[in-house]
C-alpha atoms as a PDB file:
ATOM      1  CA  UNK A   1     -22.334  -5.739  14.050  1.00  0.00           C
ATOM      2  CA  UNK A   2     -20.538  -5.755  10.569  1.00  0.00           C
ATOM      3  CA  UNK A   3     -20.556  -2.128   8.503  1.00  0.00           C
ATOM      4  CA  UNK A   4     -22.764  -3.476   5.726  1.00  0.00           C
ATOM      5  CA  UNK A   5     -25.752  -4.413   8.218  1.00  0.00           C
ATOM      6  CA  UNK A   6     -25.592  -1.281  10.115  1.00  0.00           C
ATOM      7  CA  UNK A   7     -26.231   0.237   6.843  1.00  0.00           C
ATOM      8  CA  UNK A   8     -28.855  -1.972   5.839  1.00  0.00           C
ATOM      9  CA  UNK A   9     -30.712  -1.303   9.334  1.00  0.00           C
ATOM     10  CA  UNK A  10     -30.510   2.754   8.523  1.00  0.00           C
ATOM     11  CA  UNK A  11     -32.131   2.031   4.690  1.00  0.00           C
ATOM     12  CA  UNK A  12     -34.685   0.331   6.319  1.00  0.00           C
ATOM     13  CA  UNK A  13     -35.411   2.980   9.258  1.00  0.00           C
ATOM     14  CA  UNK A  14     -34.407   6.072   7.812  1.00  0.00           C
ATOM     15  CA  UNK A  15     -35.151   8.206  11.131  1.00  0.00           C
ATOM     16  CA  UNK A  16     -32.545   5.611  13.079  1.00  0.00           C
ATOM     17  CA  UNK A  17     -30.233   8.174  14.336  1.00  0.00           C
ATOM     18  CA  UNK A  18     -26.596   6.630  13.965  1.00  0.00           C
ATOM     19  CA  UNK A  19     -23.504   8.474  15.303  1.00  0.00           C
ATOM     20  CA  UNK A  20     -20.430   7.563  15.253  1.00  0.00           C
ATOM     21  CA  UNK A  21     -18.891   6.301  18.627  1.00  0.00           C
ATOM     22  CA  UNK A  22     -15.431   5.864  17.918  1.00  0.00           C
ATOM     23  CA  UNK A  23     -12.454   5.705  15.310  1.00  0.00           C
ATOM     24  CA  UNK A  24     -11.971   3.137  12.717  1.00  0.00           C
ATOM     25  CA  UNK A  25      -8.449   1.885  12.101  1.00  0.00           C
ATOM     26  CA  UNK A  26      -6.354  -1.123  10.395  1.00  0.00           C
ATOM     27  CA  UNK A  27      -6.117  -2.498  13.893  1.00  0.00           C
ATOM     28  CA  UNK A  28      -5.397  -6.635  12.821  1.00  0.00           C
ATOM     29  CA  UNK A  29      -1.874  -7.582  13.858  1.00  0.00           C
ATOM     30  CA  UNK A  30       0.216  -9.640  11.073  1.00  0.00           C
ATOM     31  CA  UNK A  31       2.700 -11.786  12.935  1.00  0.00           C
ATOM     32  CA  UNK A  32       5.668 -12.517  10.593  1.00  0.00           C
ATOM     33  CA  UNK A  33       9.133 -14.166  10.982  1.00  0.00           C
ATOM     34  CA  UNK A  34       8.471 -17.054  13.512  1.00  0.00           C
ATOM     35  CA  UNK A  35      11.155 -19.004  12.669  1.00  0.00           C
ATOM     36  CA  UNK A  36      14.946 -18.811  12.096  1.00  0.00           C
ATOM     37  CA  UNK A  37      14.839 -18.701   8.460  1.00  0.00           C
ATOM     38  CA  UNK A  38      12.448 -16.476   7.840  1.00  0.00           C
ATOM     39  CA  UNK A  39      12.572 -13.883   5.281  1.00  0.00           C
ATOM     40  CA  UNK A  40      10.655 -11.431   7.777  1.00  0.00           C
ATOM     41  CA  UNK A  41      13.613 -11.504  10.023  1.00  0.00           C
ATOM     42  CA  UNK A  42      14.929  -8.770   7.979  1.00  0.00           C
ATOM     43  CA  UNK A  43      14.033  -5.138   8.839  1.00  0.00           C
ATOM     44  CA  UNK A  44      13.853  -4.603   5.610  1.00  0.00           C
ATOM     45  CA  UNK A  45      11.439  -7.056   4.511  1.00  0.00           C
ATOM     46  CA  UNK A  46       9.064  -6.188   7.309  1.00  0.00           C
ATOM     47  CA  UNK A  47       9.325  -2.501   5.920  1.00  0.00           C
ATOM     48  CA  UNK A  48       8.845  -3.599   2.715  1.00  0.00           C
ATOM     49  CA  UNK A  49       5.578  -5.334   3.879  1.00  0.00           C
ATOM     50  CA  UNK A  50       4.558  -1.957   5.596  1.00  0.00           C
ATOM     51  CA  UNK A  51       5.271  -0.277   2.560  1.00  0.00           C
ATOM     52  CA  UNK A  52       3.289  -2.440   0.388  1.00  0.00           C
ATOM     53  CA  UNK A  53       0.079  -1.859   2.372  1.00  0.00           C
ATOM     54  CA  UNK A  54      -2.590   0.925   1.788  1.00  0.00           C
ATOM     55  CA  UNK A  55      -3.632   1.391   5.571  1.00  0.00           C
ATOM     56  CA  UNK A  56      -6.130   4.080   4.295  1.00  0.00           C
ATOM     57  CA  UNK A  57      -7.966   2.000   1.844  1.00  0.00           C
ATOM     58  CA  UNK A  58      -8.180  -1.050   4.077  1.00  0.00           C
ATOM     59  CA  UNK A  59      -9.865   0.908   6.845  1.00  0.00           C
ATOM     60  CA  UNK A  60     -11.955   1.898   3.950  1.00  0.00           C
ATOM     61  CA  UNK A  61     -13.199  -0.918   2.884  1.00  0.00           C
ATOM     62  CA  UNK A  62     -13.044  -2.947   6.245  1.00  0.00           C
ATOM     63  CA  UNK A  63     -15.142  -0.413   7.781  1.00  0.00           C
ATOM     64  CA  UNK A  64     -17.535   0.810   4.669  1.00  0.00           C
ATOM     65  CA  UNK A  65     -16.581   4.413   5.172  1.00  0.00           C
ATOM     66  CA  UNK A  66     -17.774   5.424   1.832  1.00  0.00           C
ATOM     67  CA  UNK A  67     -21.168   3.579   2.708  1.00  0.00           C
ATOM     68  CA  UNK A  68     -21.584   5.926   6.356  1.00  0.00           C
ATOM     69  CA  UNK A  69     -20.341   8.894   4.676  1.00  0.00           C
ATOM     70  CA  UNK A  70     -22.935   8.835   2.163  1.00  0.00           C
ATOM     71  CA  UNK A  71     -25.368   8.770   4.526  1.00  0.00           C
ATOM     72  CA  UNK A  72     -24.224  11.755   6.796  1.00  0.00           C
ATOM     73  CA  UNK A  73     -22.492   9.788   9.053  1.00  0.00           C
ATOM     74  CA  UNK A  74     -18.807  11.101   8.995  1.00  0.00           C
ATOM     75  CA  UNK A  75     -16.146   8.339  10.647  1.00  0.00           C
ATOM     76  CA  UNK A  76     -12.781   9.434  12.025  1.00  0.00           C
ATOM     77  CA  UNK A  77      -9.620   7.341  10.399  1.00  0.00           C
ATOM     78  CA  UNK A  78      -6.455   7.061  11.677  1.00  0.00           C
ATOM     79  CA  UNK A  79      -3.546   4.467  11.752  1.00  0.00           C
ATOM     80  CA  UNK A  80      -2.551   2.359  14.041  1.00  0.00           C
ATOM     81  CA  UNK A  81       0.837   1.839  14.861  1.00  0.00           C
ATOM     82  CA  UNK A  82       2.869  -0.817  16.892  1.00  0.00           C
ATOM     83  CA  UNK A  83       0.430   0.164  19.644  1.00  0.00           C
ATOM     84  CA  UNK A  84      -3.083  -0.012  18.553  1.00  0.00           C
ATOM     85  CA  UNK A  85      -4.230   3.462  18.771  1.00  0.00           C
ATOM     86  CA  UNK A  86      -7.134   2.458  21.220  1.00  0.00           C
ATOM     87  CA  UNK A  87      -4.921   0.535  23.393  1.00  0.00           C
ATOM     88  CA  UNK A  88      -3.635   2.757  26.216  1.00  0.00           C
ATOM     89  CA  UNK A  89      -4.934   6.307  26.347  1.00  0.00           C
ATOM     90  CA  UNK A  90      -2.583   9.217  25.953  1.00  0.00           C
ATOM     91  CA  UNK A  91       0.344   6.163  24.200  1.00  0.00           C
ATOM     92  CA  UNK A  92      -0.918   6.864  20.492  1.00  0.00           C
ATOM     93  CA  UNK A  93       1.839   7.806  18.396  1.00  0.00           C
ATOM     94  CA  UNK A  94       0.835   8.662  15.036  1.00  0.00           C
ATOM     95  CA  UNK A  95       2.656   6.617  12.489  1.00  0.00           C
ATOM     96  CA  UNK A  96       1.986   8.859   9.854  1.00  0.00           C
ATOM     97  CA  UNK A  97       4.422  11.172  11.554  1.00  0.00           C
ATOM     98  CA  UNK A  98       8.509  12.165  10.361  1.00  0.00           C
ATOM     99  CA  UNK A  99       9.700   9.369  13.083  1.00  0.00           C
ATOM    100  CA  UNK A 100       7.569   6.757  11.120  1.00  0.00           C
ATOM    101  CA  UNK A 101       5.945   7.429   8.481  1.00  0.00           C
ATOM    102  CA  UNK A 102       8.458   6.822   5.497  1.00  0.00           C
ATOM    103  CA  UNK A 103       7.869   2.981   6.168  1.00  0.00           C
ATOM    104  CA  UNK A 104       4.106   3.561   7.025  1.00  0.00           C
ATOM    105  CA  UNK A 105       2.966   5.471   3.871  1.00  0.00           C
ATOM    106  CA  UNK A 106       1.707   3.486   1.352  1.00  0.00           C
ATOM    107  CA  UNK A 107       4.513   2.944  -1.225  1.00  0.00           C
ATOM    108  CA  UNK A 108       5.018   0.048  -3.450  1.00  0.00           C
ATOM    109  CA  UNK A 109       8.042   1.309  -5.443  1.00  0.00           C
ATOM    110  CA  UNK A 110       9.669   1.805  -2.408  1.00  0.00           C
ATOM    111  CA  UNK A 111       8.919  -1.780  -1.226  1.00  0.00           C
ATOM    112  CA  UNK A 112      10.026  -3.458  -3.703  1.00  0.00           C
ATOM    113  CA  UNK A 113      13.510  -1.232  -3.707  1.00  0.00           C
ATOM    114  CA  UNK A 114      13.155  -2.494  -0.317  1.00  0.00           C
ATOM    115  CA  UNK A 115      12.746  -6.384  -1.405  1.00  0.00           C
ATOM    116  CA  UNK A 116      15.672  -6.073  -3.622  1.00  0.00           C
ATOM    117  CA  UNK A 117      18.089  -4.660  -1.329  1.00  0.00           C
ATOM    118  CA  UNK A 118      16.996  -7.849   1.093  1.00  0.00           C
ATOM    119  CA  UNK A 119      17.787  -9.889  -1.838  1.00  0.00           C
ATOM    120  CA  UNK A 120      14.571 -10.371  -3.077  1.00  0.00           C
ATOM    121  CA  UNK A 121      14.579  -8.467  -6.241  1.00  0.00           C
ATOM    122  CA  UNK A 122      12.379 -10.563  -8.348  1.00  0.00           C
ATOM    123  CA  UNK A 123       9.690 -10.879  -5.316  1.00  0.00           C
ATOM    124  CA  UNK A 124       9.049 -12.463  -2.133  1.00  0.00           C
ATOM    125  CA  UNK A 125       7.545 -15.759  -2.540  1.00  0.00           C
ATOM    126  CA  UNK A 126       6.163 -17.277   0.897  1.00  0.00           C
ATOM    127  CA  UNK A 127       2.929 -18.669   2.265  1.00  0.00           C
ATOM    128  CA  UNK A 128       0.645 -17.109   4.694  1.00  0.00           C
ATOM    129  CA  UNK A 129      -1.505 -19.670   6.914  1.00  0.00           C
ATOM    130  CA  UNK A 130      -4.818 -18.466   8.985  1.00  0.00           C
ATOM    131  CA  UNK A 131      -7.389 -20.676  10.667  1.00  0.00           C
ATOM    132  CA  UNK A 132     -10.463 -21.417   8.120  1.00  0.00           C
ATOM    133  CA  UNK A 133     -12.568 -20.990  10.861  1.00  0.00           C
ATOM    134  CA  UNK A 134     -13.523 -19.358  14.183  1.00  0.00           C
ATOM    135  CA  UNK A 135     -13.169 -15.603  13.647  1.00  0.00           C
ATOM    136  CA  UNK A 136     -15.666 -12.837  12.632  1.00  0.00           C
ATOM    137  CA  UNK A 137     -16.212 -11.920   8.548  1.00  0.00           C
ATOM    138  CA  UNK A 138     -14.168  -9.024   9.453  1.00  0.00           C
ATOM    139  CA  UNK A 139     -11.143 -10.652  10.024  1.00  0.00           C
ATOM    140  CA  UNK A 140     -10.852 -12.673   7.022  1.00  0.00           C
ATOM    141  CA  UNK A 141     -12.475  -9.483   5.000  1.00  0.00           C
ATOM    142  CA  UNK A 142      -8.984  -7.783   6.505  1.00  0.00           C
ATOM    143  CA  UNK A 143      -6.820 -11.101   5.143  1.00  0.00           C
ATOM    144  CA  UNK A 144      -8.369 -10.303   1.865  1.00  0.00           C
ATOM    145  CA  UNK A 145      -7.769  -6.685   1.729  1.00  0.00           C
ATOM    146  CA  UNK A 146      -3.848  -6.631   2.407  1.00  0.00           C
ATOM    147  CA  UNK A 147      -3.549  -9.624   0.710  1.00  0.00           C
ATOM    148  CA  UNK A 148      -5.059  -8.004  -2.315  1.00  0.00           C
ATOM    149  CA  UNK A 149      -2.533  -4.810  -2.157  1.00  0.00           C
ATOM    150  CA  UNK A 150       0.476  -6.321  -1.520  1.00  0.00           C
ATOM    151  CA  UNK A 151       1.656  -7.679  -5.218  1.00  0.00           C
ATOM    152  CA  UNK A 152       2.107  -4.554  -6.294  1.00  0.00           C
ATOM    153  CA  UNK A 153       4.719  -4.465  -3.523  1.00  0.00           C
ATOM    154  CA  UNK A 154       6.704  -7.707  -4.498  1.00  0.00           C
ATOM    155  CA  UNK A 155       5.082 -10.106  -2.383  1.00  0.00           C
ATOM    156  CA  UNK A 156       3.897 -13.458  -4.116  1.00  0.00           C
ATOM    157  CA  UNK A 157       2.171 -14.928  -1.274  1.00  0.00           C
ATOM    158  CA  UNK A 158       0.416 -18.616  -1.635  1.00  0.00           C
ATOM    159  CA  UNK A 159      -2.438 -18.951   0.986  1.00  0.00           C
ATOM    160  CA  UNK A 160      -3.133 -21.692   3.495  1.00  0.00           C
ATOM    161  CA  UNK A 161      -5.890 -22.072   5.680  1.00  0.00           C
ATOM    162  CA  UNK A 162      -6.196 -24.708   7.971  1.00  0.00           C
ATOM    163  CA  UNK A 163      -9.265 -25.654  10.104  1.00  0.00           C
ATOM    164  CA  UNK A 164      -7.815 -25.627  13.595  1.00  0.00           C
ATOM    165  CA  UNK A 165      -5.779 -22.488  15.445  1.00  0.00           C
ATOM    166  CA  UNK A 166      -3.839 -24.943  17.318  1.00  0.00           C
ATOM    167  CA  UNK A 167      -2.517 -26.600  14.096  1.00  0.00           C
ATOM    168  CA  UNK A 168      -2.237 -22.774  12.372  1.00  0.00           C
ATOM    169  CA  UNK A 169      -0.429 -21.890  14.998  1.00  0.00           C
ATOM    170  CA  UNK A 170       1.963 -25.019  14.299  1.00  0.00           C
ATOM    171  CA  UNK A 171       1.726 -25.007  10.657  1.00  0.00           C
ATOM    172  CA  UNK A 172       3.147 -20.970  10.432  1.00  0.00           C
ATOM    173  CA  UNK A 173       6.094 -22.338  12.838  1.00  0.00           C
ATOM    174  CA  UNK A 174       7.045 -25.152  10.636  1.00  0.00           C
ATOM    175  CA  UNK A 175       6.728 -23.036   7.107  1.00  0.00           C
ATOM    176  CA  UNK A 176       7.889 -19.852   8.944  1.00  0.00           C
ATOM    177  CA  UNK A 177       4.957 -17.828   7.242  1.00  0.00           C
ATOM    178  CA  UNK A 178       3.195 -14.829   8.013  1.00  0.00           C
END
């Protein structure tokens, strides 16, 4: 059930008791640098991408926190790293930590230093493709969250959907997208 209608069910039943059950995290995957002559091949463009992202305001407004906080219900945060931090009990290493968390923390100066020293110092232009299609609002809500922090970064990226996942899937190959 998304955020907004578990709020909307505890407006309309104020006595619902809601607790929080778990933690909420930026756990979608971006897959970048599929193909020989992409730009993502480069360390430092990935980091750059990293960089350019506000993992604390996406979990923010992918999972309403503002909304549950207001009414009582407090939600745990944290970041996921290569590993999602639900994945394997006992693996989670925190990314904000020393090993990590330069190219975690939310920096767009730094990523578009970043950009420039991988040759990209007036911006990365690319495309990202995603299936139209076939996935909860929450996934394409994520799309639009990082997609909507990462200018500020350097990245100038044109959007494509496409209606199938098979043909995404062939599309990102051939354009070497995100």
């Amino acid at each position: 059930m998304r955020a907004e209608d578990q709020l909307a069910t505890k407006k309309d039943v104020p006595a619902l008791e809601m607790i929080s059950l778990g933690v909420a995290a930026n756990s979608n995957r971006w897959w970048t640098g599929a193909v020989p002559e992409s730009p993502f091949k480069d360390v430092r463009v990935r980091r750059a991408l990293s960089q350019a992202y506000d993992r604390d305001l996406f979990i923010t407004v992918l999972f309403n926190v503002d909304g549950f906080t207001s009414l009582g219900i407090p939600i745990d945060t944290k970041w996921d790293s290569a590993l999602p931090l639900t994945a394997w009990t006992g693996w989670y290493h925190d990314p904000k930590g020393q090993d990590w968390g330069p190219y975690y923390a939310h920096d767009p100066k730094a990523a578009k230093q970043m950009l420039a020293a991988a040759g990209f110092a007036n911006g990365l232009n690319d495309t990202v493709s995603y299936p139209a299609t076939g996935y909860p609002d929450t996934y394409y809500k994520g799309i639009e969250a990082l997609l909507a922090q990462i200018p500020d970064g350097g990245f100038n990226l044109k959007i494509n959907t496409v209606l199938q996942h098979g043909v995404a899937a062939k599309i990102c190959k051939l354009e070497g997208t995100v």
